[in-house]
Structures are given as structure tokens and as C-alpha cells.
C-alpha atoms as a PDB file:
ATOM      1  CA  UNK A   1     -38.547  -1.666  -7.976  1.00  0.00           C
ATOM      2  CA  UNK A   2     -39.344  -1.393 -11.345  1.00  0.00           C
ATOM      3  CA  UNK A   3     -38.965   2.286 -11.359  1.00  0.00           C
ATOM      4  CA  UNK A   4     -35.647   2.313 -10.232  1.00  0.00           C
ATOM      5  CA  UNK A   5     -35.074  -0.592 -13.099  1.00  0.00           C
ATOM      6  CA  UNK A   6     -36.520   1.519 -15.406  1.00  0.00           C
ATOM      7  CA  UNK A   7     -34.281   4.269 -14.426  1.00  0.00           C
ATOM      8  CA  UNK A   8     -31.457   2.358 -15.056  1.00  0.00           C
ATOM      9  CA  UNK A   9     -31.908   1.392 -18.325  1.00  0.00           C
ATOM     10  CA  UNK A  10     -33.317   4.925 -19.242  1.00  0.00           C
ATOM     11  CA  UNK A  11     -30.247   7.126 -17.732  1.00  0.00           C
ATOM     12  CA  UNK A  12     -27.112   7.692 -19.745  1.00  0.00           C
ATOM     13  CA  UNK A  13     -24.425   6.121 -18.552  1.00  0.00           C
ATOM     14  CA  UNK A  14     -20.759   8.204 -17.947  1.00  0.00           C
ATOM     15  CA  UNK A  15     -18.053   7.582 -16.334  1.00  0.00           C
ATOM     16  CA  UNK A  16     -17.167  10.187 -13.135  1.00  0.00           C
ATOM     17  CA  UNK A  17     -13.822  11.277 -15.513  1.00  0.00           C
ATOM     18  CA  UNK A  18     -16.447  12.134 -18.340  1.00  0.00           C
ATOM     19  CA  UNK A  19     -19.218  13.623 -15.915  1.00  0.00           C
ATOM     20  CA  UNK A  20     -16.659  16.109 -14.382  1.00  0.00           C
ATOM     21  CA  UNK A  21     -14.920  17.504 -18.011  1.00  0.00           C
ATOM     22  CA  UNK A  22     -18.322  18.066 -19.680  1.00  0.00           C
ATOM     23  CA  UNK A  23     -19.777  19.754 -16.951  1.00  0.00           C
ATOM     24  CA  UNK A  24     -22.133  17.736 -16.430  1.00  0.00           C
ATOM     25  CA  UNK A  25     -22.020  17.183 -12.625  1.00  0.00           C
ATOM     26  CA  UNK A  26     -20.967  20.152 -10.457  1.00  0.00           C
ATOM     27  CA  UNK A  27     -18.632  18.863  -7.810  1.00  0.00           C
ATOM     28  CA  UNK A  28     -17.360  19.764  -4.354  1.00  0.00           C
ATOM     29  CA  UNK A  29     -15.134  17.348  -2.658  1.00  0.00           C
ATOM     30  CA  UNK A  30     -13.984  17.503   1.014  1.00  0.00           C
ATOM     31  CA  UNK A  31     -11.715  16.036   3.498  1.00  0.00           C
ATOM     32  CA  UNK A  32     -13.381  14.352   6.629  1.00  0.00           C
ATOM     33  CA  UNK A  33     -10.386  14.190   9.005  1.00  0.00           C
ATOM     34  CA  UNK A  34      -8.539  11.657   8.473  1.00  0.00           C
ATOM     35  CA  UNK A  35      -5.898  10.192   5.555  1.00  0.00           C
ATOM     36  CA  UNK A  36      -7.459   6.293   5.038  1.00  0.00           C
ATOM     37  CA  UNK A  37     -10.756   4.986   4.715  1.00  0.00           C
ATOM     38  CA  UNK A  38     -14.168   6.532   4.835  1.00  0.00           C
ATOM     39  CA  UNK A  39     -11.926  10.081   4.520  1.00  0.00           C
ATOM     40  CA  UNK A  40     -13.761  11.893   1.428  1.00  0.00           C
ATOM     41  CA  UNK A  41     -16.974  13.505   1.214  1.00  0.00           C
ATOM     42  CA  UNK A  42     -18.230  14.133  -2.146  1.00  0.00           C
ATOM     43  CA  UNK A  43     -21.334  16.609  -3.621  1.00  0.00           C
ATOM     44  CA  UNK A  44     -22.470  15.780  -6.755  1.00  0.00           C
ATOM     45  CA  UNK A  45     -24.607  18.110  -8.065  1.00  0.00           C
ATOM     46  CA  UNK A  46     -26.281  16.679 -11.525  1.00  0.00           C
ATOM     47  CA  UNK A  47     -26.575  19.700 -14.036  1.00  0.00           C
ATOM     48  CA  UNK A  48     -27.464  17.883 -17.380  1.00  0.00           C
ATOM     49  CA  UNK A  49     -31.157  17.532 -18.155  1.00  0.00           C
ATOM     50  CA  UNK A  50     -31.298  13.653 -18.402  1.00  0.00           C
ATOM     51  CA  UNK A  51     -30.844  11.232 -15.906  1.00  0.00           C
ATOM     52  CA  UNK A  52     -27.106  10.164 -15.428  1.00  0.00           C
ATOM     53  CA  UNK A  53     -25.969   6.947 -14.300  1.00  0.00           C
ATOM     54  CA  UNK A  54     -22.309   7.889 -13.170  1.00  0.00           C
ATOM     55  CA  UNK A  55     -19.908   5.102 -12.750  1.00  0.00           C
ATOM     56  CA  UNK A  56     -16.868   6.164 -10.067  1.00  0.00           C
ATOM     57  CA  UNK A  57     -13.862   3.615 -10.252  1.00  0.00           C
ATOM     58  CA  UNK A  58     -10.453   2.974  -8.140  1.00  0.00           C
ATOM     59  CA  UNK A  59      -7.840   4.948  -8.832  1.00  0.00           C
ATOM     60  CA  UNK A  60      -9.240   8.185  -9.040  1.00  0.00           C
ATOM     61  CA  UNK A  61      -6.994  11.151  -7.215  1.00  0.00           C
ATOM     62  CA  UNK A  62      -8.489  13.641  -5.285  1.00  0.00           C
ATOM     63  CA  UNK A  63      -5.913  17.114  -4.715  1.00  0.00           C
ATOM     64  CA  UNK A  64      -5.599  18.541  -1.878  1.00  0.00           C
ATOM     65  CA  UNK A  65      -5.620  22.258  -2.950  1.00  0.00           C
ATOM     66  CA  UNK A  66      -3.412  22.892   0.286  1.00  0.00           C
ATOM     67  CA  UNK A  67       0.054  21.476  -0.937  1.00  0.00           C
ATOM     68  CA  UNK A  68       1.050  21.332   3.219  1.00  0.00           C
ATOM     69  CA  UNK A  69      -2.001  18.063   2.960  1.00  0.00           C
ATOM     70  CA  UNK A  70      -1.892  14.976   1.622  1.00  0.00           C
ATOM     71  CA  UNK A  71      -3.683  14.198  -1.634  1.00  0.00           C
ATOM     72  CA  UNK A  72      -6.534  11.001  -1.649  1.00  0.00           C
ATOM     73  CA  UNK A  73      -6.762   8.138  -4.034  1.00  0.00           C
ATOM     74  CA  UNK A  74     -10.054   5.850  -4.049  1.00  0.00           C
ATOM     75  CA  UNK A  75      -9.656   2.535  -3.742  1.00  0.00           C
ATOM     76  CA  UNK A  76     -13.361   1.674  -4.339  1.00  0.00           C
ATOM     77  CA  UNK A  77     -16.372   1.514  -6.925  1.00  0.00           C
ATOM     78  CA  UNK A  78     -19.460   3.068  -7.075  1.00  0.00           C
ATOM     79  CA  UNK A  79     -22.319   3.372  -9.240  1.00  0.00           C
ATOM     80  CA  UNK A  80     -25.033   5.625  -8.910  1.00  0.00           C
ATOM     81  CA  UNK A  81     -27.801   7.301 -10.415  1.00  0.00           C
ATOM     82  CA  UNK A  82     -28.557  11.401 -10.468  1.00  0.00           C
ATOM     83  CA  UNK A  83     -32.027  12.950 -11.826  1.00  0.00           C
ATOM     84  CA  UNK A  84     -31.884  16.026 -13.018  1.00  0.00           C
ATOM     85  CA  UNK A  85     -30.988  18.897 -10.999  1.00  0.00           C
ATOM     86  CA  UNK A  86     -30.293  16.521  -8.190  1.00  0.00           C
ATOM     87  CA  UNK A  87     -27.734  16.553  -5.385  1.00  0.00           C
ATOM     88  CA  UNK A  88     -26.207  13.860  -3.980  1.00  0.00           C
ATOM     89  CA  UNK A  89     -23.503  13.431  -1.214  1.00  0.00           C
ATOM     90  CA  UNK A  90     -21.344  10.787  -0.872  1.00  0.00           C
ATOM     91  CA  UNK A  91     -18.955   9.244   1.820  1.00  0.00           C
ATOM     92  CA  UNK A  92     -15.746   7.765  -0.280  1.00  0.00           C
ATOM     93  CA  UNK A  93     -13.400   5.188   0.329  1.00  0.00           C
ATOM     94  CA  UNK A  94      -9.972   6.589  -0.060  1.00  0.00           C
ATOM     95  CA  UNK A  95      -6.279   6.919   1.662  1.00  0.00           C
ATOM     96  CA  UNK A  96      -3.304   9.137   1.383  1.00  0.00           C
ATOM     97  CA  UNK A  97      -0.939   9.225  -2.162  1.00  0.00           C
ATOM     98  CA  UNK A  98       1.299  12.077  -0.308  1.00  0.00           C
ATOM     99  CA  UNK A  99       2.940  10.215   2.425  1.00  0.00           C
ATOM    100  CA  UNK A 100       5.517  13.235   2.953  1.00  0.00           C
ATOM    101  CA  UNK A 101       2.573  15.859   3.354  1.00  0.00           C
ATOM    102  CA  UNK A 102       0.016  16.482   6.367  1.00  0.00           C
ATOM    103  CA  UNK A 103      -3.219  14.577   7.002  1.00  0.00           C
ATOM    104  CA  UNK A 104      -5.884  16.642   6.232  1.00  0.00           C
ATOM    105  CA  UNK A 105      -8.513  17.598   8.524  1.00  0.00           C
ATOM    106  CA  UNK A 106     -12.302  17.943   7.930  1.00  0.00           C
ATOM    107  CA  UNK A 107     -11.624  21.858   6.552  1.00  0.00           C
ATOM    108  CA  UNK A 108      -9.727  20.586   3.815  1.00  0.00           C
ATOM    109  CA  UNK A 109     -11.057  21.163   0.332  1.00  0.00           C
ATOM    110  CA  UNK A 110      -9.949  18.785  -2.646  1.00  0.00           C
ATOM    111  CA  UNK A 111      -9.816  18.836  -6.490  1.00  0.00           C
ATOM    112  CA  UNK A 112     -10.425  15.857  -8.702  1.00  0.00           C
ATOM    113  CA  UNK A 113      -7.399  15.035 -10.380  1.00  0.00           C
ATOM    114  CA  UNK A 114      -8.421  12.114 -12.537  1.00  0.00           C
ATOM    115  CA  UNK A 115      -5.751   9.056 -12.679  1.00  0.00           C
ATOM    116  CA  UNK A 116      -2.508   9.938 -11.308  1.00  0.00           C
ATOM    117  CA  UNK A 117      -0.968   7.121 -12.730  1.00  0.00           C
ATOM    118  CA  UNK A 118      -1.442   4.048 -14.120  1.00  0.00           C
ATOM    119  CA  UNK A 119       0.519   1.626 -11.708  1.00  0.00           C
ATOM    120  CA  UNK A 120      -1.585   3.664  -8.836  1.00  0.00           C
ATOM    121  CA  UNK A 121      -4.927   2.741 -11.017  1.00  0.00           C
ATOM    122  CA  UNK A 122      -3.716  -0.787 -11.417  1.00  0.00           C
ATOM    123  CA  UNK A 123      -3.040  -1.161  -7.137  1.00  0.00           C
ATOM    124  CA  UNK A 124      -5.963   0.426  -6.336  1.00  0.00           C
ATOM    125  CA  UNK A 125      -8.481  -1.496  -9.021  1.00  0.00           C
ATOM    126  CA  UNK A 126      -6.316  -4.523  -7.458  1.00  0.00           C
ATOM    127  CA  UNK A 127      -7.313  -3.611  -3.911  1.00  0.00           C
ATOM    128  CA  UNK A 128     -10.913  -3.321  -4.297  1.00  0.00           C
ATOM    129  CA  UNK A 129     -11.395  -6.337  -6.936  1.00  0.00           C
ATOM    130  CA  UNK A 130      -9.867  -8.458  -3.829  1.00  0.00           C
ATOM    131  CA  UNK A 131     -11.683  -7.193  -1.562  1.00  0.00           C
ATOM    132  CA  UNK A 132      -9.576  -4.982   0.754  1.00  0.00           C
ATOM    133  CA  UNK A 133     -10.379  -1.368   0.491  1.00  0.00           C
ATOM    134  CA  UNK A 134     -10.907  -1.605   4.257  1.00  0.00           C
ATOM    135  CA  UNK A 135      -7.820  -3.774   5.292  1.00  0.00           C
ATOM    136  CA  UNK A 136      -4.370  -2.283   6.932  1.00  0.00           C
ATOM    137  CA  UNK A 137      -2.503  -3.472   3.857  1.00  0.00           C
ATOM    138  CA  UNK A 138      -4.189  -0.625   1.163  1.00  0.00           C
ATOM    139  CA  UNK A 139      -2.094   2.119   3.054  1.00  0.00           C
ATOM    140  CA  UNK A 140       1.098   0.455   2.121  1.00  0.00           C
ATOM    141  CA  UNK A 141       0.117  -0.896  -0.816  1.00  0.00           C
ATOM    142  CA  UNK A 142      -0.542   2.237  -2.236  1.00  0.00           C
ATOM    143  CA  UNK A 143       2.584   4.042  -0.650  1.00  0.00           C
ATOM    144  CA  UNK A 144       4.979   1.480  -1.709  1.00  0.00           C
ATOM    145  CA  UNK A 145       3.111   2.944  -5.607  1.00  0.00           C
ATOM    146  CA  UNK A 146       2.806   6.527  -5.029  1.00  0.00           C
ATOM    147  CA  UNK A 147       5.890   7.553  -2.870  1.00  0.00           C
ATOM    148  CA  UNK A 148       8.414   4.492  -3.457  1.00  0.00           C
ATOM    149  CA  UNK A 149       7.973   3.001   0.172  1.00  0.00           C
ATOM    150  CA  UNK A 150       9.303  -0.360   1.350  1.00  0.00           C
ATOM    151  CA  UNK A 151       7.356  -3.389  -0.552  1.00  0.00           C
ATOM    152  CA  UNK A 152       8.047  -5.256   2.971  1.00  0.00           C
ATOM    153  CA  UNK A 153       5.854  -2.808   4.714  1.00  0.00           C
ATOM    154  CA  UNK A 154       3.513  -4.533   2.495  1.00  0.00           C
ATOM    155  CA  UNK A 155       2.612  -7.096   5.428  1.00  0.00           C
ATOM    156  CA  UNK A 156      -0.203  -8.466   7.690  1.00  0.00           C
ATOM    157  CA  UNK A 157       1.286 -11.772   9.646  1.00  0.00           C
ATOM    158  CA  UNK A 158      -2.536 -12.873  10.100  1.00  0.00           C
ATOM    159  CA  UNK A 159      -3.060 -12.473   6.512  1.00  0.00           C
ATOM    160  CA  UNK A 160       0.575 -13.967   5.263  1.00  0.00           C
ATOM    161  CA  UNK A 161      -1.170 -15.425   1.040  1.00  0.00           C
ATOM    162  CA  UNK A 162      -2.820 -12.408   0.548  1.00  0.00           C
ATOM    163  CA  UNK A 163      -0.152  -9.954   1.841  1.00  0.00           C
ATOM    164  CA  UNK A 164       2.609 -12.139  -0.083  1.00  0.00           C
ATOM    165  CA  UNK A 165       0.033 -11.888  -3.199  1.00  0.00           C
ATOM    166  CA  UNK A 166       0.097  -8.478  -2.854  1.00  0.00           C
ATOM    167  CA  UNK A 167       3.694  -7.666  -2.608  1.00  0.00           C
ATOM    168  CA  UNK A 168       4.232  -9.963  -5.826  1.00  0.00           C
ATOM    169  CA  UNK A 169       1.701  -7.488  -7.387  1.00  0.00           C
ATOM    170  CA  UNK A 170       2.867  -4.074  -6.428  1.00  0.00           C
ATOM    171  CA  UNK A 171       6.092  -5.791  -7.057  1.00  0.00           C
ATOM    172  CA  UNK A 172       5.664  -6.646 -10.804  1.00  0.00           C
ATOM    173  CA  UNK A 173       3.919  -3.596 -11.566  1.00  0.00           C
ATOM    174  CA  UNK A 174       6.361  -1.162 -10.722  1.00  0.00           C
ATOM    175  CA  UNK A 175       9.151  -3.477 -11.870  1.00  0.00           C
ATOM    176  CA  UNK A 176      10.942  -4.138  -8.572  1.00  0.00           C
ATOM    177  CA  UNK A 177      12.268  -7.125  -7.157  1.00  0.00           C
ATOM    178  CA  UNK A 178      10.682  -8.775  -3.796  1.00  0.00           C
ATOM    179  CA  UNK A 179      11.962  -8.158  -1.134  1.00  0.00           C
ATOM    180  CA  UNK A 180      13.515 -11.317   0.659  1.00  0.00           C
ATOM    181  CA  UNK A 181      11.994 -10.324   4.467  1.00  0.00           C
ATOM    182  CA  UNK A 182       9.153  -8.644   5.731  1.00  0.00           C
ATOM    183  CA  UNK A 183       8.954  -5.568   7.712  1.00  0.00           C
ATOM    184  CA  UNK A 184       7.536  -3.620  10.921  1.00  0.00           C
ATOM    185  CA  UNK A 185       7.250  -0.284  10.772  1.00  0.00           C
ATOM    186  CA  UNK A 186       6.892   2.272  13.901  1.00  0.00           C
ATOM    187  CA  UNK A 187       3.834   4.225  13.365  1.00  0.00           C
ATOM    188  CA  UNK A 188       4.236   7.940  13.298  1.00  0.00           C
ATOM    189  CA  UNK A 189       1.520  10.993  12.993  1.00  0.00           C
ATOM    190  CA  UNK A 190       1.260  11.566   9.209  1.00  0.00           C
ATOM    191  CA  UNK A 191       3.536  14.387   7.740  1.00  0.00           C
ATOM    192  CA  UNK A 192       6.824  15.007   6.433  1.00  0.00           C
ATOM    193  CA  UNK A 193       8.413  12.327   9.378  1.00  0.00           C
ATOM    194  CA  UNK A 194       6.125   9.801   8.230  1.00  0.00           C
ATOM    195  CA  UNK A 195       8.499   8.802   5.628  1.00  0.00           C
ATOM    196  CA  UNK A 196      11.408   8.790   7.877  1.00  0.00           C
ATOM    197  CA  UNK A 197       9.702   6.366  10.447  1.00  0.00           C
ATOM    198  CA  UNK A 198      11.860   3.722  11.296  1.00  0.00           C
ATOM    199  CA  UNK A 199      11.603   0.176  10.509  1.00  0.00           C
ATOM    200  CA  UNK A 200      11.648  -1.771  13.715  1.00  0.00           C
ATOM    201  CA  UNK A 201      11.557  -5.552  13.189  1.00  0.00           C
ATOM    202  CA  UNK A 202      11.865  -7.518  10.087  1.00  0.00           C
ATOM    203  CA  UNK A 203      10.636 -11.653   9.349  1.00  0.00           C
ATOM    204  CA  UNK A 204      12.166 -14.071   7.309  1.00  0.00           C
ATOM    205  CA  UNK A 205      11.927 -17.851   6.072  1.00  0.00           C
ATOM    206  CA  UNK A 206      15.387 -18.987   4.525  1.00  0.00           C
ATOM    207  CA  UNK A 207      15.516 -22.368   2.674  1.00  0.00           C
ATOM    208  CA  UNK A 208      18.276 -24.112   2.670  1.00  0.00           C
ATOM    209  CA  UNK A 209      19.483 -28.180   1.815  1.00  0.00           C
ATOM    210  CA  UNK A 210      22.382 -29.542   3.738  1.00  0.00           C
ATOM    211  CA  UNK A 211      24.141 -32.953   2.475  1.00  0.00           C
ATOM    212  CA  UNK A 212      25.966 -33.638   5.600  1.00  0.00           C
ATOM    213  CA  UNK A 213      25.325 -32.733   9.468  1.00  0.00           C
ATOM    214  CA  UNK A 214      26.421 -29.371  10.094  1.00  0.00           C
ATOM    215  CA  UNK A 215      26.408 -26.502  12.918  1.00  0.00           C
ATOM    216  CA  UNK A 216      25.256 -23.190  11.282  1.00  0.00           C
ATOM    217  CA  UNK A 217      25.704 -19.653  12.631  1.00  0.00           C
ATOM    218  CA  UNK A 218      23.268 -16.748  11.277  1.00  0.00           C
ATOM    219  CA  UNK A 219      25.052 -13.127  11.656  1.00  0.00           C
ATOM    220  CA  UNK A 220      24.617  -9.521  10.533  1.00  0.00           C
ATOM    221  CA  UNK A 221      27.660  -7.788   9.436  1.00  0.00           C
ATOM    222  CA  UNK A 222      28.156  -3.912   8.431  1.00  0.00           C
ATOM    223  CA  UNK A 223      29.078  -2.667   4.818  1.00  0.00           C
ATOM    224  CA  UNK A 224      32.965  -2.810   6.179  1.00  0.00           C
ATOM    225  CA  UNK A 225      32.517  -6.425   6.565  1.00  0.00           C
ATOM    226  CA  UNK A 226      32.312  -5.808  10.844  1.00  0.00           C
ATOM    227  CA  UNK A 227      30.218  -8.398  12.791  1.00  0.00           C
ATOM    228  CA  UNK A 228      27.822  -6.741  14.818  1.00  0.00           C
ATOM    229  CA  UNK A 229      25.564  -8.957  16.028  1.00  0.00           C
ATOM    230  CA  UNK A 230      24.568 -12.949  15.871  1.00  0.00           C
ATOM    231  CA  UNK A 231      20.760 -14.224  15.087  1.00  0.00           C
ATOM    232  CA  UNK A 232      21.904 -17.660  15.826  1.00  0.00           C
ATOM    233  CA  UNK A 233      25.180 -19.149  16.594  1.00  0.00           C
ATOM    234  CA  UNK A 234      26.272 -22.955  16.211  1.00  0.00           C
ATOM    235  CA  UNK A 235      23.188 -24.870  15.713  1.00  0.00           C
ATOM    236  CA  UNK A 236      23.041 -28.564  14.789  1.00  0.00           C
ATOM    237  CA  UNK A 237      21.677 -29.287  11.682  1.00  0.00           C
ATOM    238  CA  UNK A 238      21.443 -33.014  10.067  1.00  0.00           C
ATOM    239  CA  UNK A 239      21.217 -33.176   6.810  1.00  0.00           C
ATOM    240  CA  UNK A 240      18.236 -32.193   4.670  1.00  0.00           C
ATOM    241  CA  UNK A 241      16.095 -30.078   3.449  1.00  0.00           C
ATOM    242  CA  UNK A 242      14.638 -26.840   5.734  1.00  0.00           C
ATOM    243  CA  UNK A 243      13.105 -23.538   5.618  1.00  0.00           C
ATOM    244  CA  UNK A 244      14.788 -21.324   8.595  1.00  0.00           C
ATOM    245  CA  UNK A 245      12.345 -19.025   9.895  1.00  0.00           C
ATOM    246  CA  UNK A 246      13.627 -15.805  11.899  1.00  0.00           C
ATOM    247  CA  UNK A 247      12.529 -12.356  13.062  1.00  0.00           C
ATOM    248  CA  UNK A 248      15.110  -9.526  13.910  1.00  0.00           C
ATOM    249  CA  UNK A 249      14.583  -5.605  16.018  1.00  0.00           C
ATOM    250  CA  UNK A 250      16.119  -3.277  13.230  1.00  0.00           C
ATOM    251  CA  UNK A 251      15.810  -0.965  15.501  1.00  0.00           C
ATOM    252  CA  UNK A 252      18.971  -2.155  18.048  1.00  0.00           C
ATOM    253  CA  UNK A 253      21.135  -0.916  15.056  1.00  0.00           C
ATOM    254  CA  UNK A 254      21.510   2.309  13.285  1.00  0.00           C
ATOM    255  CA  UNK A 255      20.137   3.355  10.543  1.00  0.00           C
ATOM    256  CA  UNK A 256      21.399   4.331   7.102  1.00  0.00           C
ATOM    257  CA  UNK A 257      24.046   1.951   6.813  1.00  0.00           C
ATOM    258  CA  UNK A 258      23.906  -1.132   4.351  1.00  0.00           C
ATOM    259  CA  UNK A 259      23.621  -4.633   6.588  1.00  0.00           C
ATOM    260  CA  UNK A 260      24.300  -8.491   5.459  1.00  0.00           C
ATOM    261  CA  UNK A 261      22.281 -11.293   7.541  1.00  0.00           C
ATOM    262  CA  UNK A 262      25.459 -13.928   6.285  1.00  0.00           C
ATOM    263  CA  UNK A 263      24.143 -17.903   7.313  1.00  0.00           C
ATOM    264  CA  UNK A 264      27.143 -20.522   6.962  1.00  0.00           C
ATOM    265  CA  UNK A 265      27.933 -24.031   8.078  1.00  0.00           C
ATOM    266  CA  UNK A 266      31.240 -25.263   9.785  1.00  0.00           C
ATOM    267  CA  UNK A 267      31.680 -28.526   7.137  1.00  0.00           C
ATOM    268  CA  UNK A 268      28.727 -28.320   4.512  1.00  0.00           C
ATOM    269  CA  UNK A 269      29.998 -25.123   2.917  1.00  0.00           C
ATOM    270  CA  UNK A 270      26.625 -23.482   3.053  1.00  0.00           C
ATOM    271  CA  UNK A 271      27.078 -19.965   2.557  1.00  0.00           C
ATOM    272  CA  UNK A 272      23.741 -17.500   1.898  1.00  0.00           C
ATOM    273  CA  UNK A 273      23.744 -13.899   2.249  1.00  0.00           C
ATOM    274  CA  UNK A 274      21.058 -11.137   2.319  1.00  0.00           C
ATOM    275  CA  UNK A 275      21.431  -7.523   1.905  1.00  0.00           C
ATOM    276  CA  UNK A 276      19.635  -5.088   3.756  1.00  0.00           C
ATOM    277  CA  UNK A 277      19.472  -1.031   4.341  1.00  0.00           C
ATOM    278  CA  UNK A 278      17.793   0.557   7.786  1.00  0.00           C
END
């Protein structure tokens, strides 16, 4: 024990970025099959004559030197030490930041890249300070960053605070609005379709305050102002205040076509409208 403490305080600290442009550590970085999670395999090969205590951080980008594969961002912290002349090999914590390209397979060699971006670095130091490098919400988290996908995709319904946190995050940091519903997407091999999947359900909580007693109607309309289908049609409502809670299958309509969920009341003249695109 008080080797390894002495190590530690003895070894010069560096940051992975710093390691890898001075040449200190030789690297060799390769897929494991696989686009998210434990995906990366890393040999770090120490080539400076002190002891190094090497700091790696989220957000670091991994290239896939195949352009047909998907490149890898980490989403997770480590900090290690390297004696001299030492190798080391280490399983990483990472997911796709190509969503249009290929998962790569275990033959798939990678390039360190540094920080793509600094809304990616932000997401990703995000995921990991909160604890959910490992969760199903990193994947779109880090999509809705790196390739501009759907902030409702952003959604676990057994984990409704945090995944609402996180939209709000992703949200402010790339300076988009959130979105008013949540979303379902159909899962699809990774590749250029994967960004074509198509969304299959969304969820929703309206709030809405009626003065008088009222029957309200929920319907979707087209961009030409056609009905074409009816959520929920002439329910009684008393007065006060409520939050309306519904789920919808996108996928009975067509896609690429603008949609408005319109609610209104018979008397109240309660009128709220949503806009959508499948």
C-alpha cells in the first residue's frame, strides 16, 4: 500500500491528450464488436523514463480509420499509473458519435481524435458525473449531440427525473428548445438506416385550467389542416386545474409530413396545439 502511495505522489501526472502528442505513451486502440459500452480496447505502451500517472476523461473521440464504421466517444474516467517501459491494456467505456456509419466489429482499428467538440465533452462529462455511462439513455444522449437526433429519444419511462434532467441538459447546451412529448423509437441494426428508423409511439402530459365544465376533444390534423385521427373525443371535464396525460403509435401515420395534436373545449374556449414531424 504504501508503495503504490508512494508511486502516486512520485509519477508525473498528464493528461491522456498530453501523453499521446508528446509521445510519451505509444498507443493502439481497437474496436471490440460492438458500438456502446465496454466497446474499446486500449494499449498503452509507456515510453518516457519516469513513471506517468495518466488521467483519461469523457469526451475523448476515438476514429474509426474505416470511414464505412462508426467513430467512439468515452463517456468515462480513468486514472492510472504506467512505469517505465510498461504496457497496459485497457477495456473503455464508450458508444457510437457516427450514427449514419456501421458498427464496428472487433477487427476495427481506431485513432485518438482528442475532443470532437465541446457540447459532446460537456454530455459526456455530464453522463459519467451522474452516474450513467452504463444506462440506455448515453446512446441518445450523445446522438441527439453528435448527429442532431430527436431530444425525445432522450427517454427511459422507469427513469422519467433523470431522463427529463437530461433532455433539459442536452437541450440547453446545444441551444434547442424541449421538446413537448417523448418518444419511442424502433430499433434498427446500426448503419446508414439507423438514422432513418422510425419513431413509433410518442408520451405526453398537457396542463390545462378550465373555468367552467366542458367536453374536450384531442385530435391530430395534417399540415393542410385535414383531421386524421382523434386521441380523445368529447370528454367531460369540470372545472379546474389538470395535467392530461396521453401516449400515441406514430407509426399508424406516415411519415415526413408536419402533424398538430389540436385539444379544444365545446364552451370554455380552450384551445392548445402542438406541432409535430414523423
Amino acid at each position: 500500500m504504501f508503495l503504490l502511495l508512494s508511486n502516486f505522489v512520485t509519477a508525473q501526472s498528464t493528461t491522456f491528450q498530453q501523453a499521446v502528442d508528446q509521445g510519451w505513451i505509444q498507443l493502439e486502440a481497437r474496436g471490440l464488436g460492438g458500438y456502446q459500452g465496454d466497446c474499446l480496447q486500449l494499449v498503452l505502451h509507456n515510453q518516457h523514463s519516469k513513471t506517468l500517472r495518466v488521467l483519461i476523461t469523457p469526451g475523448m473521440v476515438f476514429k474509426s480509420q474505416d470511414t464505412l464504421y462508426q467513430d467512439l466517444i468515452l463517456v468515462d474516467q480513468e486514472d492510472f499509473l504506467l512505469s517505465p517501459k510498461q504496457k497496459k491494456v485497457l477495456k473503455i467505456n464508450a458508444y457510437c458519435c457516427k450514427m449514419h456509419r456501421g458498427g464496428p466489429d472487433s477487427s476495427k482499428v481506431f485513432t485518438f481524435e482528442g475532443t470532437r467538440s465541446a457540447e459532446l465533452s460537456l454530455v459526456a462529462d455530464y453522463l459519467y458525473r451522474n452516474a450513467l455511462g452504463k444506462s440506455n439513455l448515453v446512446q441518445p444522449a450523445i446522438w441527439a449531440v453528435s448527429d442532431n437526433a430527436d431530444l425525445a429519444g432522450i427517454w427511459d419511462p422507469a427513469k422519467r427525473d433523470i431522463s427529463q434532467k437530461l433532455i433539459e441538459f442536452v437541450a440547453k447546451t446545444t441551444n434547442r428548445p424541449v421538446p413537448w412529448y417523448r418518444a419511442q423509437y424502433a430499433p434498427q441494426a446500426p448503419g446508414p438506416q439507423m438514422a432513418k428508423r422510425p419513431m413509433m409511439q410518442i408520451f405526453s402530459e398537457w396542463e390545462f385550467n378550465l373555468g367552467q365544465t366542458d367536453k374536450l376533444s384531442l385530435a391530430i390534423y395534417d399540415q393542410d389542416g385535414k383531421q386524421v385521427d382523434v386521441v380523445m373525443q368529447n370528454r367531460d371535464y369540470t372545472s379546474g386545474i389538470y395535467t392530461f396525460s396521453f401516449s400515441y403509435k406514430t407509426n399508424k401515420l406516415p411519415n415526413g409530413r408536419y402533424y398538430y395534436f389540436r385539444m379544444h373545449g365545446e364552451k370554455s374556449g380552450l384551445l392548445k396545439e402542438k406541432r409535430i414531424y414523423f
